[in-house]
PDB file of N, CA and C in Angstrom:
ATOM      1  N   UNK A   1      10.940   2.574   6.016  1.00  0.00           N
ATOM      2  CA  UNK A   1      10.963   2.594   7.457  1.00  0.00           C
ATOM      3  C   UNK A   1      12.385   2.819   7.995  1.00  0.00           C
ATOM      4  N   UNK A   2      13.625   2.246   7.017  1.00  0.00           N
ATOM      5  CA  UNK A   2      14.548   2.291   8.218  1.00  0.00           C
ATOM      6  C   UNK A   2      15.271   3.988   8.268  1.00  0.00           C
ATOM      7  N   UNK A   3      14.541   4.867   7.066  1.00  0.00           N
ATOM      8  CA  UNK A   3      14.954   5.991   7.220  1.00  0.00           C
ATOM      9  C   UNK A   3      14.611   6.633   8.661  1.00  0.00           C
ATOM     10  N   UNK A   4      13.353   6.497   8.684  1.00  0.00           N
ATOM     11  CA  UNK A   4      12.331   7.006   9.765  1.00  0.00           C
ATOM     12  C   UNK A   4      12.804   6.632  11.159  1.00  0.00           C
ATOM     13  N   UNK A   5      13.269   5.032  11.397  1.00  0.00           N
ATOM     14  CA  UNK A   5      14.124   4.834  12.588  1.00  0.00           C
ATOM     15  C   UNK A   5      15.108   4.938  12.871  1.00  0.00           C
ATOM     16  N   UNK A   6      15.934   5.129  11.584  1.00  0.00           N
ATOM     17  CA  UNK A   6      17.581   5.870  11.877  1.00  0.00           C
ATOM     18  C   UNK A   6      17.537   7.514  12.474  1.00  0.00           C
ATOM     19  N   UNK A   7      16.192   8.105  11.711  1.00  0.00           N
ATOM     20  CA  UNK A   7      16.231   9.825  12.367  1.00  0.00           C
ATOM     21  C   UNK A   7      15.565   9.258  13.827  1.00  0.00           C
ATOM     22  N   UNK A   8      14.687   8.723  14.212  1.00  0.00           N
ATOM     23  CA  UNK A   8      14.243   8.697  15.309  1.00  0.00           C
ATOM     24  C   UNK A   8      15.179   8.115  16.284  1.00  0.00           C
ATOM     25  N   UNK A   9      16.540   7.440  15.587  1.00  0.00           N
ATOM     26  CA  UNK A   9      17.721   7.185  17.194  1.00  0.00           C
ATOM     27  C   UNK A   9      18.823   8.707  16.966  1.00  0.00           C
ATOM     28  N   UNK A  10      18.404   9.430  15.900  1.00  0.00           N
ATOM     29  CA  UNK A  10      19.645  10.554  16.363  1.00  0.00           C
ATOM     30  C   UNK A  10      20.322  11.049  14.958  1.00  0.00           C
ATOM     31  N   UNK A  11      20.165  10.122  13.567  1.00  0.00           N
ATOM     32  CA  UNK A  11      21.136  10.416  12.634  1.00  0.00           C
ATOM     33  C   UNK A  11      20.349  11.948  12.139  1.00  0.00           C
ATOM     34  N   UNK A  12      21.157  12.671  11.723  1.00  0.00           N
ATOM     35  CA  UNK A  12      20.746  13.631  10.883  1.00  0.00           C
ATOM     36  C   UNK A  12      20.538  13.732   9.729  1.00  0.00           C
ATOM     37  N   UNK A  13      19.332  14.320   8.856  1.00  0.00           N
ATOM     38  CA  UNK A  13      18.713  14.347   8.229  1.00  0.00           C
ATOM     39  C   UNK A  13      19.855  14.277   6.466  1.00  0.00           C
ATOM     40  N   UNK A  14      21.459  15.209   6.992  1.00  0.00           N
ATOM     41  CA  UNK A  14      22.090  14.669   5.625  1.00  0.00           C
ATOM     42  C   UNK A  14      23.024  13.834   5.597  1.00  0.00           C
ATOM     43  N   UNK A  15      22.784  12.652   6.865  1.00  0.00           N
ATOM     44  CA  UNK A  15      23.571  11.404   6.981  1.00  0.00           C
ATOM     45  C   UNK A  15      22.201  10.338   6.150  1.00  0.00           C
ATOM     46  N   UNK A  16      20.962  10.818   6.436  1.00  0.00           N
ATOM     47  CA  UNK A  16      20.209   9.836   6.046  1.00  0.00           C
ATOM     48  C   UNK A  16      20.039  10.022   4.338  1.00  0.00           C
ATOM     49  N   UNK A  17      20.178  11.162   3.453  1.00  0.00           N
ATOM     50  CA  UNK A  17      20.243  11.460   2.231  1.00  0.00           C
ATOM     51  C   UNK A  17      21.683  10.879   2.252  1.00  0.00           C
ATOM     52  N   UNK A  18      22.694  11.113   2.432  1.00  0.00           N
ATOM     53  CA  UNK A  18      23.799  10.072   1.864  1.00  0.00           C
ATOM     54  C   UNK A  18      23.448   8.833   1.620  1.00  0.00           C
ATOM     55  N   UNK A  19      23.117   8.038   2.778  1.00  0.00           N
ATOM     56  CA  UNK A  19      22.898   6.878   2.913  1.00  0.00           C
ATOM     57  C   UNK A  19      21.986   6.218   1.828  1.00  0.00           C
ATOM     58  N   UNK A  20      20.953   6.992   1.916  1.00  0.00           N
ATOM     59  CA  UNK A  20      19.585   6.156   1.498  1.00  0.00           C
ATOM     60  C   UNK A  20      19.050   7.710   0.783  1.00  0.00           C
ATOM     61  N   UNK A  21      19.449   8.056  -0.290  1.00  0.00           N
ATOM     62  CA  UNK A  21      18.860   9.258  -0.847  1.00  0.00           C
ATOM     63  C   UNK A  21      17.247   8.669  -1.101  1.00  0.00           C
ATOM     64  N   UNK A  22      17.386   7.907  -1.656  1.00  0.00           N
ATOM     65  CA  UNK A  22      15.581   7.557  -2.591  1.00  0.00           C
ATOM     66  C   UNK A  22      14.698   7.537  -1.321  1.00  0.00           C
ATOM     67  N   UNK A  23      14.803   6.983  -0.085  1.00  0.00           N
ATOM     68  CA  UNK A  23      14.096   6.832   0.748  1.00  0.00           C
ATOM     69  C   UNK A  23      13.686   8.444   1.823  1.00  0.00           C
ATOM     70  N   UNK A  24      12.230   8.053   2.364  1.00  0.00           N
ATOM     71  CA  UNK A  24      11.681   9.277   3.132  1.00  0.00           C
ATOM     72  C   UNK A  24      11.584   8.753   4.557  1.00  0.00           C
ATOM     73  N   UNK A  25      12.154   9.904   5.713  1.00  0.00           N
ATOM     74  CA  UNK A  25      12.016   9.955   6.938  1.00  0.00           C
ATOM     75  C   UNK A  25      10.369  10.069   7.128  1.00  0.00           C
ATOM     76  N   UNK A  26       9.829   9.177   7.721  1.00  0.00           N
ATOM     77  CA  UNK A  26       8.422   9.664   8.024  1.00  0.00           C
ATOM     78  C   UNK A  26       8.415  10.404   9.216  1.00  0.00           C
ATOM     79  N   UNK A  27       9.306  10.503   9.863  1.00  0.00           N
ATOM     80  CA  UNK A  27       9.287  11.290  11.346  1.00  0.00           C
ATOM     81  C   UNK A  27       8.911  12.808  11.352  1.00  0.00           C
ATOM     82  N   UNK A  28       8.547  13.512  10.633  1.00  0.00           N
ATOM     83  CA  UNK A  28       8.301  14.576  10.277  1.00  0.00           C
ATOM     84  C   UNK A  28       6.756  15.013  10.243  1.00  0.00           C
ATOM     85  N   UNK A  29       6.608  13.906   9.358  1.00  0.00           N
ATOM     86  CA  UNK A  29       4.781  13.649   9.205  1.00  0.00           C
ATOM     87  C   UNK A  29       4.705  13.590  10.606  1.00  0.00           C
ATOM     88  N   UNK A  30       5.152  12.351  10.992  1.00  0.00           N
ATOM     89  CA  UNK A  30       4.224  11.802  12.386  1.00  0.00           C
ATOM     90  C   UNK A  30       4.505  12.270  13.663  1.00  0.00           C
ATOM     91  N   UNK A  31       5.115  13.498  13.404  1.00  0.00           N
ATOM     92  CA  UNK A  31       5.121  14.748  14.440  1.00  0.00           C
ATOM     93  C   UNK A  31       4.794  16.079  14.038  1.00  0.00           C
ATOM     94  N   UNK A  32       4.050  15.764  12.879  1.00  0.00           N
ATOM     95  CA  UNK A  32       2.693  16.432  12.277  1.00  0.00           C
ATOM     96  C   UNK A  32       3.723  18.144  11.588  1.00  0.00           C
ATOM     97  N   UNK A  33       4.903  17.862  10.977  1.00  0.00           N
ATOM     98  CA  UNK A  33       5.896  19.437  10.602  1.00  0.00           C
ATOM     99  C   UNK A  33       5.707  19.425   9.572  1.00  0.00           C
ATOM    100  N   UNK A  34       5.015  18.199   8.481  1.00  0.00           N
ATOM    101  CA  UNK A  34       4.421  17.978   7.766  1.00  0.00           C
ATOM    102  C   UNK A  34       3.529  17.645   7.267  1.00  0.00           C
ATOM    103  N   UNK A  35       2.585  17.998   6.517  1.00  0.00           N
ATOM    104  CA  UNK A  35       1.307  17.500   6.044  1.00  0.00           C
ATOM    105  C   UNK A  35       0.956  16.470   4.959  1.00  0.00           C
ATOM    106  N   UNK A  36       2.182  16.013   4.392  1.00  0.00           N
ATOM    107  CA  UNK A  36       2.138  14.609   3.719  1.00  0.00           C
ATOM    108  C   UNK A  36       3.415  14.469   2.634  1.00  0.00           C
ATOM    109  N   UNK A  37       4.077  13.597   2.876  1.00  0.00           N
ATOM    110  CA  UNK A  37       5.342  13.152   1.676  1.00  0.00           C
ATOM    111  C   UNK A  37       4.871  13.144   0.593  1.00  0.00           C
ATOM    112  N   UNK A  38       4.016  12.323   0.012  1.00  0.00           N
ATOM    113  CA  UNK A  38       3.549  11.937  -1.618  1.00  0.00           C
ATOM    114  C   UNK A  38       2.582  12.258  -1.436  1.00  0.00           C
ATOM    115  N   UNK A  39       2.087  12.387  -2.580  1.00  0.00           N
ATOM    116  CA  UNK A  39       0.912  12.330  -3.641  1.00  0.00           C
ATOM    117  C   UNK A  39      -0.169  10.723  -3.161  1.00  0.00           C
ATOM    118  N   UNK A  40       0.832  10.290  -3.528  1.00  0.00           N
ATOM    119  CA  UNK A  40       0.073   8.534  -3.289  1.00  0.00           C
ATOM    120  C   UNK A  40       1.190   7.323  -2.560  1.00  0.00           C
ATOM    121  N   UNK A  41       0.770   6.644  -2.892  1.00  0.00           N
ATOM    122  CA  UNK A  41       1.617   5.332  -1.552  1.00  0.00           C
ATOM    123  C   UNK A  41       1.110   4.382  -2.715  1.00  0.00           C
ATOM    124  N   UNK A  42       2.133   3.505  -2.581  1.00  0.00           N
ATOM    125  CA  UNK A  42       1.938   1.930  -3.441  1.00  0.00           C
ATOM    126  C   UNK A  42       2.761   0.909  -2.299  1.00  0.00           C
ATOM    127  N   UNK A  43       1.493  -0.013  -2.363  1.00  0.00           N
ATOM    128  CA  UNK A  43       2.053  -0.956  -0.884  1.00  0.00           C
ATOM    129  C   UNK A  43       2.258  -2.069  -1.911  1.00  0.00           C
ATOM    130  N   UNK A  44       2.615  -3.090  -1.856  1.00  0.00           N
ATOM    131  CA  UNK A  44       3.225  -4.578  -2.139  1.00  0.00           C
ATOM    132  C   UNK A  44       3.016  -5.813  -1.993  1.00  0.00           C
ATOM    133  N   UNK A  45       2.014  -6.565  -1.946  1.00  0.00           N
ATOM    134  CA  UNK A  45       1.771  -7.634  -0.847  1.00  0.00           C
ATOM    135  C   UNK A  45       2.043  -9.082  -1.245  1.00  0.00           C
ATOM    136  N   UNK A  46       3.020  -9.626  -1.156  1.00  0.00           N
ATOM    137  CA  UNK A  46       3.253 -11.258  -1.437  1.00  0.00           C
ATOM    138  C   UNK A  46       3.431 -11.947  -0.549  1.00  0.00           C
ATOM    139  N   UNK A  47       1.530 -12.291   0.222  1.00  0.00           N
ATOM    140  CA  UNK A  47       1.039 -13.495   0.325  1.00  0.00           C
ATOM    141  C   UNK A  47       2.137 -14.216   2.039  1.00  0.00           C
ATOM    142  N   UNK A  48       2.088 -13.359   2.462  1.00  0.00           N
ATOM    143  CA  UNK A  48       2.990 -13.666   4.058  1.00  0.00           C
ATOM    144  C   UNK A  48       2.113 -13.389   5.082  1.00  0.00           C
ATOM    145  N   UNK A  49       0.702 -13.248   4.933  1.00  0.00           N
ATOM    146  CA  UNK A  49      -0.095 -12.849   6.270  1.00  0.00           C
ATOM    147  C   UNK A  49      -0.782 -14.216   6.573  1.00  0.00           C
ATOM    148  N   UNK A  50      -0.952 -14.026   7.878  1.00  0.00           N
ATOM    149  CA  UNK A  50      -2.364 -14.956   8.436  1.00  0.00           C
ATOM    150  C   UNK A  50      -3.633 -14.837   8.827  1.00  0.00           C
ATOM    151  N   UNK A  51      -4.410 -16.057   8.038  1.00  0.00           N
ATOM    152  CA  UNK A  51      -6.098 -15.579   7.916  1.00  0.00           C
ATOM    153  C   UNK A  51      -6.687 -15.749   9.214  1.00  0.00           C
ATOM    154  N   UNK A  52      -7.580 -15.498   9.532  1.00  0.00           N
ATOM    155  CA  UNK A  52      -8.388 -15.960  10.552  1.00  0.00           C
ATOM    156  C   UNK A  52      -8.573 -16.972  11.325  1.00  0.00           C
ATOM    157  N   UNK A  53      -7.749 -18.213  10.998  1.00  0.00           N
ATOM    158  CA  UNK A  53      -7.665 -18.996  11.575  1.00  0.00           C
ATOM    159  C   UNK A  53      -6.291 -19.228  12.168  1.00  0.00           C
ATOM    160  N   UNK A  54      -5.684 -18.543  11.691  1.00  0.00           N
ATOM    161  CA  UNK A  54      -4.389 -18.567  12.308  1.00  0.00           C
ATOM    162  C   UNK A  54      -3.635 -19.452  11.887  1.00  0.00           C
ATOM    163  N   UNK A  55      -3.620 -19.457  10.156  1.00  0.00           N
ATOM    164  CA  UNK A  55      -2.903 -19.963   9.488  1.00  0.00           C
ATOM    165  C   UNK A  55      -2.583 -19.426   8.125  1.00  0.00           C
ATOM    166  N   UNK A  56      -1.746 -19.902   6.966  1.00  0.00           N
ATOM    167  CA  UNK A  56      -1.219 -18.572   6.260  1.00  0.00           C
ATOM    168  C   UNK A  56      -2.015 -19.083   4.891  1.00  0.00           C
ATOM    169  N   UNK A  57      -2.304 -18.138   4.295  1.00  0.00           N
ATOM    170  CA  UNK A  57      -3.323 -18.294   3.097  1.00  0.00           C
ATOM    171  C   UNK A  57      -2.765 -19.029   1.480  1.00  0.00           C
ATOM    172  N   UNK A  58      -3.856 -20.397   2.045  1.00  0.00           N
ATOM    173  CA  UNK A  58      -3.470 -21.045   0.839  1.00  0.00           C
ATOM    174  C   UNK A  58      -4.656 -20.843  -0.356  1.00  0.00           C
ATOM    175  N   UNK A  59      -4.418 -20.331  -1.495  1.00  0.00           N
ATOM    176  CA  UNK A  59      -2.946 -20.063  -2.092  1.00  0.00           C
ATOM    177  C   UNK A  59      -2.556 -18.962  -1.593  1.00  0.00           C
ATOM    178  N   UNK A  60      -1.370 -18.557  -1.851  1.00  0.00           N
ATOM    179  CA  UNK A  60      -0.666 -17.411  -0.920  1.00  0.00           C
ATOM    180  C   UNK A  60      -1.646 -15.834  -1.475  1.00  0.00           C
ATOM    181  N   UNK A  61      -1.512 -14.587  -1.310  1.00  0.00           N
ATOM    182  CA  UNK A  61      -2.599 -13.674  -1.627  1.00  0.00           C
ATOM    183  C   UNK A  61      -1.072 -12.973  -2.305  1.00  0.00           C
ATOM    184  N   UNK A  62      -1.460 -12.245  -3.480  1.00  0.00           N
ATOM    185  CA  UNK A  62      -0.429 -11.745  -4.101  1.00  0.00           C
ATOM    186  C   UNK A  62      -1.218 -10.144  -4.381  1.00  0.00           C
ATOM    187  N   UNK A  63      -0.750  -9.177  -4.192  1.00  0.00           N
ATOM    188  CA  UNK A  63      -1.634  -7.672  -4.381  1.00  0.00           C
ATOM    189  C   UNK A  63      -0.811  -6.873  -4.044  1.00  0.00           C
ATOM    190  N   UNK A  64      -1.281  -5.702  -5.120  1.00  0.00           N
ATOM    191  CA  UNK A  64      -0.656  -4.643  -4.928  1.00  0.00           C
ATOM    192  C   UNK A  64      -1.928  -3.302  -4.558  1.00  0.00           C
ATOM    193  N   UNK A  65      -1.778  -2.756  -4.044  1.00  0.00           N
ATOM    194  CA  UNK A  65      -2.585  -1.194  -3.445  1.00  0.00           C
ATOM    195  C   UNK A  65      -1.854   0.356  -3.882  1.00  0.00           C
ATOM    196  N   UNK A  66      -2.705   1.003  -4.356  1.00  0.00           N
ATOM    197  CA  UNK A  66      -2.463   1.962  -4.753  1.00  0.00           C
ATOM    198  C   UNK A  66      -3.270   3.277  -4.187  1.00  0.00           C
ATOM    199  N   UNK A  67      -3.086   3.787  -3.599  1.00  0.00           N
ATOM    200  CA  UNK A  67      -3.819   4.871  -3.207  1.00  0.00           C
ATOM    201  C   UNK A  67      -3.541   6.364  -3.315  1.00  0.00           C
ATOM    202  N   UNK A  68      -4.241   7.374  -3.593  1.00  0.00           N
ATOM    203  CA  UNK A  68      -4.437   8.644  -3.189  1.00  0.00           C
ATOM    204  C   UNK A  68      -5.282   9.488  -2.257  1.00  0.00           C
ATOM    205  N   UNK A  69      -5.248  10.524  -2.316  1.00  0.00           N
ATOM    206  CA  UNK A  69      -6.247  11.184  -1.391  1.00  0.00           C
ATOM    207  C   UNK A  69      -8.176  10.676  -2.274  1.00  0.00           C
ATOM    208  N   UNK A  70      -8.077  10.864  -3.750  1.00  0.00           N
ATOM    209  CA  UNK A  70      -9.168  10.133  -4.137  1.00  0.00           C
ATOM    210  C   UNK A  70      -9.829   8.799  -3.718  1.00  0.00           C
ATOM    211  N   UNK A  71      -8.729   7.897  -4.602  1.00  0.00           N
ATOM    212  CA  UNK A  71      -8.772   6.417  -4.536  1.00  0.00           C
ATOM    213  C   UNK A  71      -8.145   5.491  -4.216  1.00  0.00           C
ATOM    214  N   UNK A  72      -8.030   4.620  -3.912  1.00  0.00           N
ATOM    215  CA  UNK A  72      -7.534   3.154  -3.403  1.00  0.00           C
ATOM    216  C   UNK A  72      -8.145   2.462  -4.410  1.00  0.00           C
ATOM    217  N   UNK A  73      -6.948   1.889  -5.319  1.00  0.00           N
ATOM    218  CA  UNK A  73      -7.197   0.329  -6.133  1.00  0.00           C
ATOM    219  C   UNK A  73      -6.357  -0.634  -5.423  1.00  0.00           C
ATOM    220  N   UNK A  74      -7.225  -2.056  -5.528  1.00  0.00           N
ATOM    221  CA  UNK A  74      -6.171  -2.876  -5.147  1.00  0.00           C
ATOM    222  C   UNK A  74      -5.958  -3.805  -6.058  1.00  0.00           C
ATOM    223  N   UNK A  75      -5.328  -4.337  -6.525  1.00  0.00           N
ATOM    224  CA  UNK A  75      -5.583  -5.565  -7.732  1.00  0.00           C
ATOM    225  C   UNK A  75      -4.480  -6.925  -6.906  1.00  0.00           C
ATOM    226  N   UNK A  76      -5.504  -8.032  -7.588  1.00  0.00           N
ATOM    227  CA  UNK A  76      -4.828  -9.071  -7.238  1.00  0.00           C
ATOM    228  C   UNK A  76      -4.708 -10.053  -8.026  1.00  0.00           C
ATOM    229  N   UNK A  77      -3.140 -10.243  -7.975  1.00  0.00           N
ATOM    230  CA  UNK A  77      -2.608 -10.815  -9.048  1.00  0.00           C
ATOM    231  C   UNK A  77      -2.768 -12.411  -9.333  1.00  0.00           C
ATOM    232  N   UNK A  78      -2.928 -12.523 -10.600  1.00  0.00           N
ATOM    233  CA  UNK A  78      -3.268 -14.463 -10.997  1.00  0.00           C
ATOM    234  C   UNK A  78      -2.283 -14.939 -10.370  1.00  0.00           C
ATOM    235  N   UNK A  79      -2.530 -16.223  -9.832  1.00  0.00           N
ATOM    236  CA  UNK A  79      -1.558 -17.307  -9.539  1.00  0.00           C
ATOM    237  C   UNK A  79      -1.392 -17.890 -10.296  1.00  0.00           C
ATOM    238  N   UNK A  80       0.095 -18.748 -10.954  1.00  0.00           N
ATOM    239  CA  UNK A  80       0.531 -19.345 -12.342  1.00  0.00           C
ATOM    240  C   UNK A  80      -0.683 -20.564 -12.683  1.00  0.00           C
ATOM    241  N   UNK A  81      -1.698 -21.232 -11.477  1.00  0.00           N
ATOM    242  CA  UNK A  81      -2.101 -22.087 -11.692  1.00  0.00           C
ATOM    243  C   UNK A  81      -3.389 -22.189 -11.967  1.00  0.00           C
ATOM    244  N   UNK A  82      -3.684 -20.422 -12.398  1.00  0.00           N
ATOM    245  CA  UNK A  82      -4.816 -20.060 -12.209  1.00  0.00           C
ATOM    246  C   UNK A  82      -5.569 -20.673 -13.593  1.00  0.00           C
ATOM    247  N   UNK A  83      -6.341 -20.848 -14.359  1.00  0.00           N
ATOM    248  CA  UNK A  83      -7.240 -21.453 -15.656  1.00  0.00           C
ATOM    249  C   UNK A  83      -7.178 -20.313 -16.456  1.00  0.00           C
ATOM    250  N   UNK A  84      -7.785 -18.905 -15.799  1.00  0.00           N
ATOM    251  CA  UNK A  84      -8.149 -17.697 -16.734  1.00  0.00           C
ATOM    252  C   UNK A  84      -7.067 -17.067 -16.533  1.00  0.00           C
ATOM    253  N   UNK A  85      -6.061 -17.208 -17.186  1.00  0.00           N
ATOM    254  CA  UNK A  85      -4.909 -15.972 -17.212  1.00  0.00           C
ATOM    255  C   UNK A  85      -5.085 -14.416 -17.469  1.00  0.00           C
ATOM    256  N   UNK A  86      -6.243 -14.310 -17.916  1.00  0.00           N
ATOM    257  CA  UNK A  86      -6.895 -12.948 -18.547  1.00  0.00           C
ATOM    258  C   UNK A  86      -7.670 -12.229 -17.702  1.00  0.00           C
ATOM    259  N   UNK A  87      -8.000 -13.381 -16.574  1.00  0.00           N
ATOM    260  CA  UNK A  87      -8.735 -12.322 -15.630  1.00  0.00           C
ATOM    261  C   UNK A  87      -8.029 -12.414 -14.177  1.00  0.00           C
ATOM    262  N   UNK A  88      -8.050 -10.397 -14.191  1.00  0.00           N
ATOM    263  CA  UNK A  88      -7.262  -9.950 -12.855  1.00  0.00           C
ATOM    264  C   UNK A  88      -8.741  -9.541 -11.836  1.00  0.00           C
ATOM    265  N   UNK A  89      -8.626  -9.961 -10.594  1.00  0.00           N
ATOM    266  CA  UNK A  89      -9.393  -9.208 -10.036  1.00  0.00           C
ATOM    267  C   UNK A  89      -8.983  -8.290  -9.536  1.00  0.00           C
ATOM    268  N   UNK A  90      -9.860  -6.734  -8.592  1.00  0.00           N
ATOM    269  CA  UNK A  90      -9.777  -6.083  -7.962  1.00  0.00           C
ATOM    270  C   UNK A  90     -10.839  -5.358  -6.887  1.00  0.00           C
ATOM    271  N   UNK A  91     -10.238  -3.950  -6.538  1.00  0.00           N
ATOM    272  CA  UNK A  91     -11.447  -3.235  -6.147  1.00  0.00           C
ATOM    273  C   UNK A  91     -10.847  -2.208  -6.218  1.00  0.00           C
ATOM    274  N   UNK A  92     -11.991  -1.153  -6.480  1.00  0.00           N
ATOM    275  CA  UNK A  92     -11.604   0.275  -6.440  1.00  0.00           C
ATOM    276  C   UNK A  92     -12.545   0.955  -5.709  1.00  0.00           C
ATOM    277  N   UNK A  93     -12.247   2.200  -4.639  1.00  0.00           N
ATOM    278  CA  UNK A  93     -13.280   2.636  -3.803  1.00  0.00           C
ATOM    279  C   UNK A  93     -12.579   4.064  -3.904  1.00  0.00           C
ATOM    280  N   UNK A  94     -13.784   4.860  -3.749  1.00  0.00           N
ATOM    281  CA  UNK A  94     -13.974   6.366  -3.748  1.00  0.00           C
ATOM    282  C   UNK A  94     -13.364   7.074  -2.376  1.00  0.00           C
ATOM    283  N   UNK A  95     -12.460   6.676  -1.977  1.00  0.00           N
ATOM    284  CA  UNK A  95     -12.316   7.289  -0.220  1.00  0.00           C
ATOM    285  C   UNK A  95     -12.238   8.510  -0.123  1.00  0.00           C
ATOM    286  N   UNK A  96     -13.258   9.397  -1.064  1.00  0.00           N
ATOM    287  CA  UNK A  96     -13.567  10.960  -0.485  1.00  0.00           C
ATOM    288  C   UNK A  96     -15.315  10.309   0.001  1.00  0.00           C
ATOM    289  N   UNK A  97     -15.730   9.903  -0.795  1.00  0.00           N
ATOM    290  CA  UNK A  97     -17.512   9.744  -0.946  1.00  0.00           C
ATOM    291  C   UNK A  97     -17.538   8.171   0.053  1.00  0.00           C
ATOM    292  N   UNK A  98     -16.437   7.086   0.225  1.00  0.00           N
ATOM    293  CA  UNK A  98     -16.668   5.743   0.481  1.00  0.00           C
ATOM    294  C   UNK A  98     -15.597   5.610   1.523  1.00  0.00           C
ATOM    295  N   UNK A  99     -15.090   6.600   2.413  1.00  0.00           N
ATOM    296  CA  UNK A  99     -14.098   6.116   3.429  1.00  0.00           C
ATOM    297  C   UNK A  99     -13.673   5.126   3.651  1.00  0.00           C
ATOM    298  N   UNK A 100     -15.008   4.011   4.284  1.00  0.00           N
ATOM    299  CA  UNK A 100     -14.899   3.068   4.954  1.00  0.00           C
ATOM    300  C   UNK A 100     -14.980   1.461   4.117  1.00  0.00           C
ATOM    301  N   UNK A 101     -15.030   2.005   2.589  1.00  0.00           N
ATOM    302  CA  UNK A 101     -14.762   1.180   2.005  1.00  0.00           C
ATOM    303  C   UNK A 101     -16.223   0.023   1.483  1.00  0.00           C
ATOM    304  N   UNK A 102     -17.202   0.772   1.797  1.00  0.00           N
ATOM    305  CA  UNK A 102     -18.453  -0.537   1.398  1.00  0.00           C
ATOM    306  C   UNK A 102     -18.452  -0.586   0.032  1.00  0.00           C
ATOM    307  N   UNK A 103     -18.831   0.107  -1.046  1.00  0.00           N
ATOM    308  CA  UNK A 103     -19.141  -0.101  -2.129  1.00  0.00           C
ATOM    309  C   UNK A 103     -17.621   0.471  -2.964  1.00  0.00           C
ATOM    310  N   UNK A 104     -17.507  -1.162  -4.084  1.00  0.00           N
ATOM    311  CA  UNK A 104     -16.491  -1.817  -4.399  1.00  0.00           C
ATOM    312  C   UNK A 104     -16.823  -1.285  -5.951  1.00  0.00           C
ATOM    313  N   UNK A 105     -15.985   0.020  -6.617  1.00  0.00           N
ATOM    314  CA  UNK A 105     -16.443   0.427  -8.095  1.00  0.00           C
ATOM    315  C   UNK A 105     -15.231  -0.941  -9.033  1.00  0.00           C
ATOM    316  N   UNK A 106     -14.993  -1.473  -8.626  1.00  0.00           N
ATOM    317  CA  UNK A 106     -14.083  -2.244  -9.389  1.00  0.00           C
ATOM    318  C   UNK A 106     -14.646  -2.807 -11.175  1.00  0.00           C
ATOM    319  N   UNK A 107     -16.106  -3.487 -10.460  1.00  0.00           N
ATOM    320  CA  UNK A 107     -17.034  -3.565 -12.136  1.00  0.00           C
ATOM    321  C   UNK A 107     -17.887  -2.295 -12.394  1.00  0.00           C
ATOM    322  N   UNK A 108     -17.528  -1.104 -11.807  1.00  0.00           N
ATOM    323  CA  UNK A 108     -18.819  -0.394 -12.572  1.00  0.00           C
ATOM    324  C   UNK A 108     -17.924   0.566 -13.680  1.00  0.00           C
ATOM    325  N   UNK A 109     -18.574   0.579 -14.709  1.00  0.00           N
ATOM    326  CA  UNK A 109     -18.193   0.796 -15.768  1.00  0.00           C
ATOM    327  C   UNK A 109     -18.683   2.712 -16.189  1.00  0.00           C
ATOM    328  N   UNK A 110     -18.926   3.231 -14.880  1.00  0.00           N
ATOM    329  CA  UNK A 110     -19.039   4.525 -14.894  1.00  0.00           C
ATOM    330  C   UNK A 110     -17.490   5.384 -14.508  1.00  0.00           C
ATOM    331  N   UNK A 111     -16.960   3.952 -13.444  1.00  0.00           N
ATOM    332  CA  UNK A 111     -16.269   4.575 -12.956  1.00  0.00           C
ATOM    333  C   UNK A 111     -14.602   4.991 -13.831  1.00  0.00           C
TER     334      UNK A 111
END
């Protein structure tokens, strides 16, 4: 992100490669001069959101997301206090055939 808001107050595009080579301006995409940075996106998640009640999830939610234009996996990671160290859960969904995400291929063993 802070590439994307440094071009959006004014820096130019080879002040922001000095700075921050590894990182991508999204401002490009989201004034549509581009049709997509990556391949796929890997998001991060350690367990800082609030549930529905408006309080923060005990135990904390630990996950990572992976997506392409195919699929979205998400896996979520054991907590140290967990019994089965061996088992990770997840989900995996088809988002060409499953957009909206109902059916969860995570146990099917076709997939």
């Amino acid at each position: 992100m802070a590439a994307t808001i440094l071009s959006a107050a004014g820096y130019s595009a080879e002040q922001l490669h000095k700075w921050m080579p590894e990182l991508k301006n999204l401002l490009p995409l989201i004034e549509k001069e581009h049709d997509e940075v990556h391949d796929q996106v890997i998001c991060c998640y350690r367990g800082t959101g609030i549930n529905g009640q408006s309080l923060y999830f005990d135990p904390p939610i630990h996950a990572t997301m992976i997506r392409d234009k195919k699929y979205k996996l998400n896996i979520y990671h054991r907590q140290k206090e967990s019994k089965d160290q061996n088992h990770i859960q997840g989900q995996l969904f088809d988002m060409q055939n499953d957009p909206h995400e109902f059916h969860n291929l995570w146990l099917d063993p076709a997939s």
